[in-house]
N, C-alpha and C. Protein backbone atom coordinates (compact mmCIF):
# COMPACT_ATOMS: atom_id res chain seq x y z
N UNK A 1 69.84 -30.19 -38.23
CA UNK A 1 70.35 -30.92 -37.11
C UNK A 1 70.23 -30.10 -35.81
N UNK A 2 70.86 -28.60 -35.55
CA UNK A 2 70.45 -28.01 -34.15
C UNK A 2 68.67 -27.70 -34.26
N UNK A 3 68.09 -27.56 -34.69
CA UNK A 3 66.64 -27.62 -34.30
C UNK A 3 66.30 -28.94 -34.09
N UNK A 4 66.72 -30.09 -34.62
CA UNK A 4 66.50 -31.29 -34.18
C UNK A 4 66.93 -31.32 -32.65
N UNK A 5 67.86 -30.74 -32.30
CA UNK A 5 68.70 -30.69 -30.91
C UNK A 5 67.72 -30.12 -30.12
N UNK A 6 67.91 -28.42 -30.39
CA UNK A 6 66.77 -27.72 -29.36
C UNK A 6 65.84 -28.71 -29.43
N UNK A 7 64.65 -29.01 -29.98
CA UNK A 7 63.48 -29.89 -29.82
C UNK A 7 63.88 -30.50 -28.77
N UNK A 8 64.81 -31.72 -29.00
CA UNK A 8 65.05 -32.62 -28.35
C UNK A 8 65.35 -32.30 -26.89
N UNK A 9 66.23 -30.86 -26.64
CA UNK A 9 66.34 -30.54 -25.04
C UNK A 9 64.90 -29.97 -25.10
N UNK A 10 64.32 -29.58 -25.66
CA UNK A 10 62.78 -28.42 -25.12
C UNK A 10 62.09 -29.97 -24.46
N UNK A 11 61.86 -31.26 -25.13
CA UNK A 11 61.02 -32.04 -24.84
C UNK A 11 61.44 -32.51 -23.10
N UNK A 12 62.66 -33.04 -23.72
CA UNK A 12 63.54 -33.27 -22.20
C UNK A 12 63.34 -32.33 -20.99
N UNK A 13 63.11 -31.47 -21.18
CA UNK A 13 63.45 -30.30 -20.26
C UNK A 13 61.63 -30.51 -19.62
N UNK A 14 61.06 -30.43 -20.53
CA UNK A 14 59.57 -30.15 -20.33
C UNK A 14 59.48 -31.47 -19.72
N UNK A 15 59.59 -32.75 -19.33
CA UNK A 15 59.46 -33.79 -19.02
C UNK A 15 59.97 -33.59 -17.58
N UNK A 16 60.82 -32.80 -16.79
CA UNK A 16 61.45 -32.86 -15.89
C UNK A 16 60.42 -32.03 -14.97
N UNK A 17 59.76 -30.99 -15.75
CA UNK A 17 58.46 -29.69 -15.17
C UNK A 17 57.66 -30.43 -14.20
N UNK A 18 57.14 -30.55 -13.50
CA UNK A 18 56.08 -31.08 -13.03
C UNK A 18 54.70 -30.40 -13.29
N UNK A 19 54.11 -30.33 -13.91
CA UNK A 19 52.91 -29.39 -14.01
C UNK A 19 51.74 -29.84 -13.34
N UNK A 20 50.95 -29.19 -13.08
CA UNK A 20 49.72 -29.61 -12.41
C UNK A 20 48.30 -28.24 -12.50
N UNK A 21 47.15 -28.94 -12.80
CA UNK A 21 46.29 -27.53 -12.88
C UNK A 21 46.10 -27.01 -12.20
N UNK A 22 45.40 -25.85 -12.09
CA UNK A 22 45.48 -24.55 -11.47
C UNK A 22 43.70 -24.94 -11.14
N UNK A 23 43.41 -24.55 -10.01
CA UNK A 23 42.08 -24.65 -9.27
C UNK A 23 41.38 -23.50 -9.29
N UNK A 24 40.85 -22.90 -10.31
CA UNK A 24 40.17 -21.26 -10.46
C UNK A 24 39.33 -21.30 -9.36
N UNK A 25 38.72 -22.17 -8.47
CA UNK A 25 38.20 -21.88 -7.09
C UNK A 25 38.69 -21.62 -5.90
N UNK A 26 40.18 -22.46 -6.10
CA UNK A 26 40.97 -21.69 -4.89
C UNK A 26 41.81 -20.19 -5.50
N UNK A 27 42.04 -19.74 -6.66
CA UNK A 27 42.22 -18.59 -7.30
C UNK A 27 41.20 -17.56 -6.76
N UNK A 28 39.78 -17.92 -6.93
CA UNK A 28 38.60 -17.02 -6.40
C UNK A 28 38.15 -17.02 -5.15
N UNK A 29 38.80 -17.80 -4.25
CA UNK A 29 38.81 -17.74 -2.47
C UNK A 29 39.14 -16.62 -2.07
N UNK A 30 40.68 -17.01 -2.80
CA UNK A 30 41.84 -15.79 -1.92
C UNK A 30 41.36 -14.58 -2.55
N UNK A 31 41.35 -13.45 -1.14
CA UNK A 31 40.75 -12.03 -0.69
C UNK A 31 42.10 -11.22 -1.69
N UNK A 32 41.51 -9.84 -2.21
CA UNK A 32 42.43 -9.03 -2.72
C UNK A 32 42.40 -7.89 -1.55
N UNK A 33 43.36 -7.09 -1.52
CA UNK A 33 44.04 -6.10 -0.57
C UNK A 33 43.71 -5.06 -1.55
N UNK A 34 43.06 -3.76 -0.90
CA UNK A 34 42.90 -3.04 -1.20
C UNK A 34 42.96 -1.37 -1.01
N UNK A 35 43.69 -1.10 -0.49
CA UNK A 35 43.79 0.58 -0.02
C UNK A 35 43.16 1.59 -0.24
N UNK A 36 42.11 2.32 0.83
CA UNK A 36 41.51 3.64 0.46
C UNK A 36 41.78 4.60 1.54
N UNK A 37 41.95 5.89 0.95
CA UNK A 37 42.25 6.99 1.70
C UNK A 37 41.38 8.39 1.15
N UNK A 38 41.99 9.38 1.91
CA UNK A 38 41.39 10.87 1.31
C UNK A 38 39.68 11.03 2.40
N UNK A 39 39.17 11.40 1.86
CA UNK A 39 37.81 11.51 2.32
C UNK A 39 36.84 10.40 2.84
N UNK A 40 37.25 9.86 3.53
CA UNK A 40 36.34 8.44 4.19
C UNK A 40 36.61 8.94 5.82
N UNK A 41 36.07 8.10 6.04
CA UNK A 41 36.24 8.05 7.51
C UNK A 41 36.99 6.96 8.24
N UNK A 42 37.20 5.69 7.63
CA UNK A 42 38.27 4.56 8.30
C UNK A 42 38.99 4.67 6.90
N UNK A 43 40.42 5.01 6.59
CA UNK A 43 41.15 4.84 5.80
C UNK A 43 41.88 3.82 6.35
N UNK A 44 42.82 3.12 4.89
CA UNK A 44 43.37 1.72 5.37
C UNK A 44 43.17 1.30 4.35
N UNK A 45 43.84 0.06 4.59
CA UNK A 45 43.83 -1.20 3.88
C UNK A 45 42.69 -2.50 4.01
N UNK A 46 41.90 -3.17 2.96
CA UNK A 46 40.92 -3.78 3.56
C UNK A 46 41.35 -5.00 2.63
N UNK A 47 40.58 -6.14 3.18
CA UNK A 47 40.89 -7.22 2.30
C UNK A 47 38.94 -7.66 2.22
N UNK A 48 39.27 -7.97 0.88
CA UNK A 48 37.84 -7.97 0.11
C UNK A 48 38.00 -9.24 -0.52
N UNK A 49 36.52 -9.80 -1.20
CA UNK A 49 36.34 -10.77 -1.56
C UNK A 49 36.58 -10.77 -3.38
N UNK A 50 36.99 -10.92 -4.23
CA UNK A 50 37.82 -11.20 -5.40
C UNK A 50 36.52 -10.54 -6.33
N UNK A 51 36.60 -9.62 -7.15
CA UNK A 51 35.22 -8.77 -7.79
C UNK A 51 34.70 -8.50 -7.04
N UNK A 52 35.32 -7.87 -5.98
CA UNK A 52 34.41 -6.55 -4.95
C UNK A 52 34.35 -5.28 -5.82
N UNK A 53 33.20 -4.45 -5.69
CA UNK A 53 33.40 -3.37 -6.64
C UNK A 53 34.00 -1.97 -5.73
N UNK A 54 33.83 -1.14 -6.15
CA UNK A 54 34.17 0.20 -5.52
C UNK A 54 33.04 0.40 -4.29
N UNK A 55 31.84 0.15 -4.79
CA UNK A 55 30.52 0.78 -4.09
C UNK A 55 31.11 -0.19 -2.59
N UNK A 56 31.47 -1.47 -2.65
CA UNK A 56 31.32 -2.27 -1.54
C UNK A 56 32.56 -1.81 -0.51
N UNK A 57 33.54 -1.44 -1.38
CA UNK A 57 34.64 -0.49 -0.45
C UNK A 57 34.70 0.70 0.48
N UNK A 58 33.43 1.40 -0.36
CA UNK A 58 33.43 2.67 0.39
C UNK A 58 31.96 2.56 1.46
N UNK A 59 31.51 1.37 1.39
CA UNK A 59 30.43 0.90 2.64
C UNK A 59 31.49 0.38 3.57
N UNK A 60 32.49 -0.30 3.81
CA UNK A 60 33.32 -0.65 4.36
C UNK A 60 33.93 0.88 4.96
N UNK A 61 34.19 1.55 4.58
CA UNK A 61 34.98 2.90 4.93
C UNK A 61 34.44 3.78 5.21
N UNK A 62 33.59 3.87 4.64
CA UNK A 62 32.39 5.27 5.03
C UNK A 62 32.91 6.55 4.59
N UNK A 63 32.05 7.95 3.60
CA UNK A 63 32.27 8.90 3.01
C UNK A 63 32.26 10.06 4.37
N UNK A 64 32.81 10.94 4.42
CA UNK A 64 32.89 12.04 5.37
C UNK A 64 31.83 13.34 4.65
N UNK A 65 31.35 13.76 5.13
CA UNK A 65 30.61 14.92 4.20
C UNK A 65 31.07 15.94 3.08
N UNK A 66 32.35 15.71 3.72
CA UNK A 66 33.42 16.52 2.47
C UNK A 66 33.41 16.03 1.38
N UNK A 67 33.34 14.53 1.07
CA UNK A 67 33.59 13.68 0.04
C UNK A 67 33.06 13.88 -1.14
N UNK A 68 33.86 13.63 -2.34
CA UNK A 68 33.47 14.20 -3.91
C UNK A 68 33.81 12.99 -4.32
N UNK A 69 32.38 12.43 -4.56
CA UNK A 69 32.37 10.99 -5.76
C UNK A 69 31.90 10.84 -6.83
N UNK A 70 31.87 12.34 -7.24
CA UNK A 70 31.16 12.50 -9.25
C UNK A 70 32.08 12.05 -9.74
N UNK A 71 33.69 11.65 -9.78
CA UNK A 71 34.57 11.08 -10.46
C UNK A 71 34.70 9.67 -9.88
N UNK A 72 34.23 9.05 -8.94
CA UNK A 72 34.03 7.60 -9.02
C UNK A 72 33.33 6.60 -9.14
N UNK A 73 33.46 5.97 -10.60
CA UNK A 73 32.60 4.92 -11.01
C UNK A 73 32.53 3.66 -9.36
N UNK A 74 31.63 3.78 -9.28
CA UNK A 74 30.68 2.72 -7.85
C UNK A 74 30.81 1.60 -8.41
N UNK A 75 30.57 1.13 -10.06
CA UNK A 75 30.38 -0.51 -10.36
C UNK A 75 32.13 -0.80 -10.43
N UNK A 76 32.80 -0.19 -10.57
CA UNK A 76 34.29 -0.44 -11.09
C UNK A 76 34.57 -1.94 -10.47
N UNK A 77 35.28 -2.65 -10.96
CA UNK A 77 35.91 -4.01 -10.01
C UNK A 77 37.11 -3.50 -9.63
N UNK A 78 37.33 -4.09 -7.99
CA UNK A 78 38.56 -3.47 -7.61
C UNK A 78 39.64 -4.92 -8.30
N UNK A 79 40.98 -4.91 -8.28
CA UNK A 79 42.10 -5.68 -8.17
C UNK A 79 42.48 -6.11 -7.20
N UNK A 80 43.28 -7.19 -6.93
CA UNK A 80 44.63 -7.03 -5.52
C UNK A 80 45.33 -5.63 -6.21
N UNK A 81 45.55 -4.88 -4.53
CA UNK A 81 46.93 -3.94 -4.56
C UNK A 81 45.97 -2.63 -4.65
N UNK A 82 45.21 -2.08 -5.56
CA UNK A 82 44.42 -1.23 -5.90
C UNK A 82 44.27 -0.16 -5.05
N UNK A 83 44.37 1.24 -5.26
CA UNK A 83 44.58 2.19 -4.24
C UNK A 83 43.87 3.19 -4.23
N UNK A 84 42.78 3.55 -3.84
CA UNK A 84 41.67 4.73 -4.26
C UNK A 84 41.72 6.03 -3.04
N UNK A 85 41.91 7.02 -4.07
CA UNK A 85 41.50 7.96 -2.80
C UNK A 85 40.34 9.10 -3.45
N UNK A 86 39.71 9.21 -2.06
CA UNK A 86 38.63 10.14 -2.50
C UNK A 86 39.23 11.46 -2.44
N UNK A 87 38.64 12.23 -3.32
CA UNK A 87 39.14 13.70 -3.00
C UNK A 87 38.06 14.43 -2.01
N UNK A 88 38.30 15.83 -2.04
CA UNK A 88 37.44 16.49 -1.32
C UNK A 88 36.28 17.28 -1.95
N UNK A 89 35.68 17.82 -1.76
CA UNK A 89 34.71 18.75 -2.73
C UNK A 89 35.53 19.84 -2.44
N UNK A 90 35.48 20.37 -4.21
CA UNK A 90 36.19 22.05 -4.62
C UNK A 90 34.95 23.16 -4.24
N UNK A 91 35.27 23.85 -3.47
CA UNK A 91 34.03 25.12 -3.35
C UNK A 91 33.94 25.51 -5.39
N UNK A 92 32.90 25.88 -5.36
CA UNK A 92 32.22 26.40 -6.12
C UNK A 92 33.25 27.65 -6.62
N UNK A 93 33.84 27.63 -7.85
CA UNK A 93 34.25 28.95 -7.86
C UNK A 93 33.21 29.87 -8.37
N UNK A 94 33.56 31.01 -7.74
CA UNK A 94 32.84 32.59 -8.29
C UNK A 94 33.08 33.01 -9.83
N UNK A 95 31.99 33.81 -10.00
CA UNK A 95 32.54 34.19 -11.11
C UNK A 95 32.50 35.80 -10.65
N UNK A 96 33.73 36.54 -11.26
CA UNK A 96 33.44 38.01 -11.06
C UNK A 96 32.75 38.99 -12.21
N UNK A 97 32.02 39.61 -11.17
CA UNK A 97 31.16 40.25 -12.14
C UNK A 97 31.77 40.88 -12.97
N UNK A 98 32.94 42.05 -12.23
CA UNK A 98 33.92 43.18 -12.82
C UNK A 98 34.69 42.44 -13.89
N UNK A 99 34.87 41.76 -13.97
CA UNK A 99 36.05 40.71 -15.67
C UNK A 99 35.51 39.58 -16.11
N UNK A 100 34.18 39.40 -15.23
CA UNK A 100 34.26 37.57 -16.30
C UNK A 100 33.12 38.02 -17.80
N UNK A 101 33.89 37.42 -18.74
CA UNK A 101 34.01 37.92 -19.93
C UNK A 101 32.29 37.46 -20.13
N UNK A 102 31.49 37.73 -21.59
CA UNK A 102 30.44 37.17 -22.17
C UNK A 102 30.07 35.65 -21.85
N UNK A 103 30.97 34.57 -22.27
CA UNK A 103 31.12 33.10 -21.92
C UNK A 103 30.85 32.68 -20.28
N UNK A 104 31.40 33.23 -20.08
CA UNK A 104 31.32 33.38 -18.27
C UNK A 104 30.33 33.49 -17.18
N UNK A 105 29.89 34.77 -18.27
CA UNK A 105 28.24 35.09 -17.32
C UNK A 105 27.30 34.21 -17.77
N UNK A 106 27.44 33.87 -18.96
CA UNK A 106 26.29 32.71 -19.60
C UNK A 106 26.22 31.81 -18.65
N UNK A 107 27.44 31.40 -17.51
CA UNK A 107 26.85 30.26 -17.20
C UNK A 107 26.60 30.25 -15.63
N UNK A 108 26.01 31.92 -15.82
CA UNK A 108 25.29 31.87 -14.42
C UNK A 108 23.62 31.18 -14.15
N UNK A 109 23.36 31.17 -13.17
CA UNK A 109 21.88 30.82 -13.26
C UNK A 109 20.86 31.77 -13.50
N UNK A 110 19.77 31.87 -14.90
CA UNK A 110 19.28 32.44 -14.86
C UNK A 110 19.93 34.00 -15.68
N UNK A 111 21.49 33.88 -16.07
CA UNK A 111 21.66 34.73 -17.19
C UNK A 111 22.13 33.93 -18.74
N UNK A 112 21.32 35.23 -19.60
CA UNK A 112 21.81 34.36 -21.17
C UNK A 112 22.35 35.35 -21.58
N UNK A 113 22.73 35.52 -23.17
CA UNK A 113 23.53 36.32 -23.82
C UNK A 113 23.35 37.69 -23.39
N UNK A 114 21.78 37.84 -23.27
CA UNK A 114 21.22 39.47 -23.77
C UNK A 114 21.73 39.91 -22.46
N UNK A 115 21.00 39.33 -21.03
CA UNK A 115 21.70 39.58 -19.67
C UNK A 115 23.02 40.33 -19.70
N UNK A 116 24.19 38.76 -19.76
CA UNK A 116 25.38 38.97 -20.18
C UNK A 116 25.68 40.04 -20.47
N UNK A 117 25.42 40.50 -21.76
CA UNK A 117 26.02 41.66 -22.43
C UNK A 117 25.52 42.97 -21.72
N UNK A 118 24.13 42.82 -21.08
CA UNK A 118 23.58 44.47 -20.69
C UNK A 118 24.83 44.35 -19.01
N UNK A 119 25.10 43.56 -18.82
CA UNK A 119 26.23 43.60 -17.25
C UNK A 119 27.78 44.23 -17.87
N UNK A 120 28.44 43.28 -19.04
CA UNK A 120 29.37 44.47 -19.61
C UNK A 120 28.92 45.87 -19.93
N UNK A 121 28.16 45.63 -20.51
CA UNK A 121 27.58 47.19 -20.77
C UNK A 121 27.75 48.25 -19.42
N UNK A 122 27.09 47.82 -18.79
CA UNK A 122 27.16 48.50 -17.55
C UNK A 122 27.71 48.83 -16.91
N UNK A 123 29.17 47.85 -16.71
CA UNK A 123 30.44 47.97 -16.41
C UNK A 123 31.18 48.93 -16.70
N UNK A 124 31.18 48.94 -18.37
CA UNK A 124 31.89 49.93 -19.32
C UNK A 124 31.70 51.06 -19.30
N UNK A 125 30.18 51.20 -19.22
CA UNK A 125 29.72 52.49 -19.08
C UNK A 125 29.70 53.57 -17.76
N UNK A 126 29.53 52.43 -17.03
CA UNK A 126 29.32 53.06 -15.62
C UNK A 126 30.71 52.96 -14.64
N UNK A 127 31.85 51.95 -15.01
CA UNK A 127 32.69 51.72 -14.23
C UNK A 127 32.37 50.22 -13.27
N UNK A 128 33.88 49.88 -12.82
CA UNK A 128 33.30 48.41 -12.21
C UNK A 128 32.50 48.74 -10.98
N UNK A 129 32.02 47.30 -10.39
CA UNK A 129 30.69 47.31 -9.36
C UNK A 129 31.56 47.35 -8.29
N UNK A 130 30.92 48.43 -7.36
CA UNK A 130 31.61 48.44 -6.00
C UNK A 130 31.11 47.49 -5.19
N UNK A 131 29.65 47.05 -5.40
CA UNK A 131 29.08 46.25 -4.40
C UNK A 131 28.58 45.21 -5.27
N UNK A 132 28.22 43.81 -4.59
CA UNK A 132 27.77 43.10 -5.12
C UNK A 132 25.90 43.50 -5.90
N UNK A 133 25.40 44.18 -4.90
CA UNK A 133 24.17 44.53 -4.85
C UNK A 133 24.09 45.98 -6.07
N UNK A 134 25.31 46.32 -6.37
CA UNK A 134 24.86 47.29 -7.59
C UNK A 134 24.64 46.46 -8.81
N UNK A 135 24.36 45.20 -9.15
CA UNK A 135 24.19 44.26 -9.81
C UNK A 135 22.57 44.66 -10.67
N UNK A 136 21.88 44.96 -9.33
CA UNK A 136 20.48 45.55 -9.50
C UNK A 136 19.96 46.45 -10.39
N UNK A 137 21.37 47.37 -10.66
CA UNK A 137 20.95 48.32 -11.38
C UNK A 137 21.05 48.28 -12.52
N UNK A 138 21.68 46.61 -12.95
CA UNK A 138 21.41 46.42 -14.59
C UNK A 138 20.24 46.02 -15.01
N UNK A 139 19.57 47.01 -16.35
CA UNK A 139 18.04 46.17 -16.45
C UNK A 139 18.46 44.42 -16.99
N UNK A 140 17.18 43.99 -16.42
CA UNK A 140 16.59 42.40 -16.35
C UNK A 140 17.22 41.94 -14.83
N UNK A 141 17.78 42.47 -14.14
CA UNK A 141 18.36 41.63 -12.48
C UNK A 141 17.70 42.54 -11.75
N UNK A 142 16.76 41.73 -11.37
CA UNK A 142 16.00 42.08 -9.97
C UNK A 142 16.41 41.09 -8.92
N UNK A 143 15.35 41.86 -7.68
CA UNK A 143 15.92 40.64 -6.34
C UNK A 143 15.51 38.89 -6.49
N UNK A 144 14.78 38.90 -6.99
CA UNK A 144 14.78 37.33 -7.07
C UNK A 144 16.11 36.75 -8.21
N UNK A 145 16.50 37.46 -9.44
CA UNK A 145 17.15 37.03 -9.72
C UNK A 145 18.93 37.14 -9.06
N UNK A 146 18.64 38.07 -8.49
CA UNK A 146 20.35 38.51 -7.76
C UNK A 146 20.26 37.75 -6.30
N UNK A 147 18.89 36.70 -6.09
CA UNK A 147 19.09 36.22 -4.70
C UNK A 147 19.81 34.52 -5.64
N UNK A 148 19.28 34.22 -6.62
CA UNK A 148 19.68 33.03 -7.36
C UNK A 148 21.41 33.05 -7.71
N UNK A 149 21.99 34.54 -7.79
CA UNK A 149 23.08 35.35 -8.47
C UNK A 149 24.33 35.14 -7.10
N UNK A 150 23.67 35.57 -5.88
CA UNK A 150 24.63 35.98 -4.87
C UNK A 150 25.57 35.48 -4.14
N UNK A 151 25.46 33.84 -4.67
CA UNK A 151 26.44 33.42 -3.34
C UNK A 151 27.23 32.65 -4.78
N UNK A 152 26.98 32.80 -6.02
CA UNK A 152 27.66 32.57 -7.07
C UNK A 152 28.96 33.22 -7.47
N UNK A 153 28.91 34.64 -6.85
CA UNK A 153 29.16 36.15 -8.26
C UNK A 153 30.06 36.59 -6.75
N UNK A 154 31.48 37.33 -7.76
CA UNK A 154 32.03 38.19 -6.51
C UNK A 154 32.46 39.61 -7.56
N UNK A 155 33.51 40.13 -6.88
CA UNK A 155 33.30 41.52 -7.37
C UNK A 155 34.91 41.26 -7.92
């Protein structure tokens, strides 16, 4: 008997609703709002057309030379509300010659293991590098390879 009841108010109730369909073309008119900041050049809020992607946002805004977009997917679809900021580019860190371990030097340009190891060696033996340019005096680094080395490597 009370589920006979509920029913009976659910139907009633639903009879009073007015429903009416939903127009997925006027849904896909209305513009989504979108916020970008950080590294552009017009930061702000923009209103875009409904599956605007990222790429079409940041033509709208424009990148500053600083700008680092290896972490932003360009096809992405934006949302309403959606808030992107670009970052900046990280300088390059150094690696130091005097402590960066075996792993380290490997992933200089132009050194591999054997390299690597003859630069500890050298270290150990000889004491750390006062100059960048005593680099030279490990065999296999000559000037072409310590010009590839130099604006990489600190002391």
């Amino acid at each position: 008997m009370k589920r006979l009841l509920i029913f009976l108010i659910l139907i009633l109730g639903a009879e009073s609703v007015a429903f009416q369909p939903v127009s997925l073309q006027e849904y896909r008119d209305q513009p989504i709002s979108v916020t970008i900041d950080g590294e552009v050049e017009h930061p702000g809020t923009y209103k875009l057309e409904r599956y605007s992607t990222v790429d079409e946002l940041l033509e709208q805004a424009g990148l500053t030379d600083e700008a680092d977009c290896s972490a932003v997917n360009a096809e992405t679809t934006l949302k309403d509300h959606d808030t992107l900021t670009i970052p900046p580019k990280q300088p390059e860190k150094k690696i130091s010659i005097n402590t960066a371990p075996l792993q380290e030097l490997c992933c200089l340009p132009g050194i591999g293991e054997t390299t690597a190891m003859k630069i500890i060696s050298y270290r150990e033996t000889n004491g750390l590098f006062s100059e960048l340019t005593d680099l030279l005096r490990v065999p296999g680094i000559g000037p072409k390879k310590f010009e590839q080395l130099k604006d990489r490597i600190c002391l």
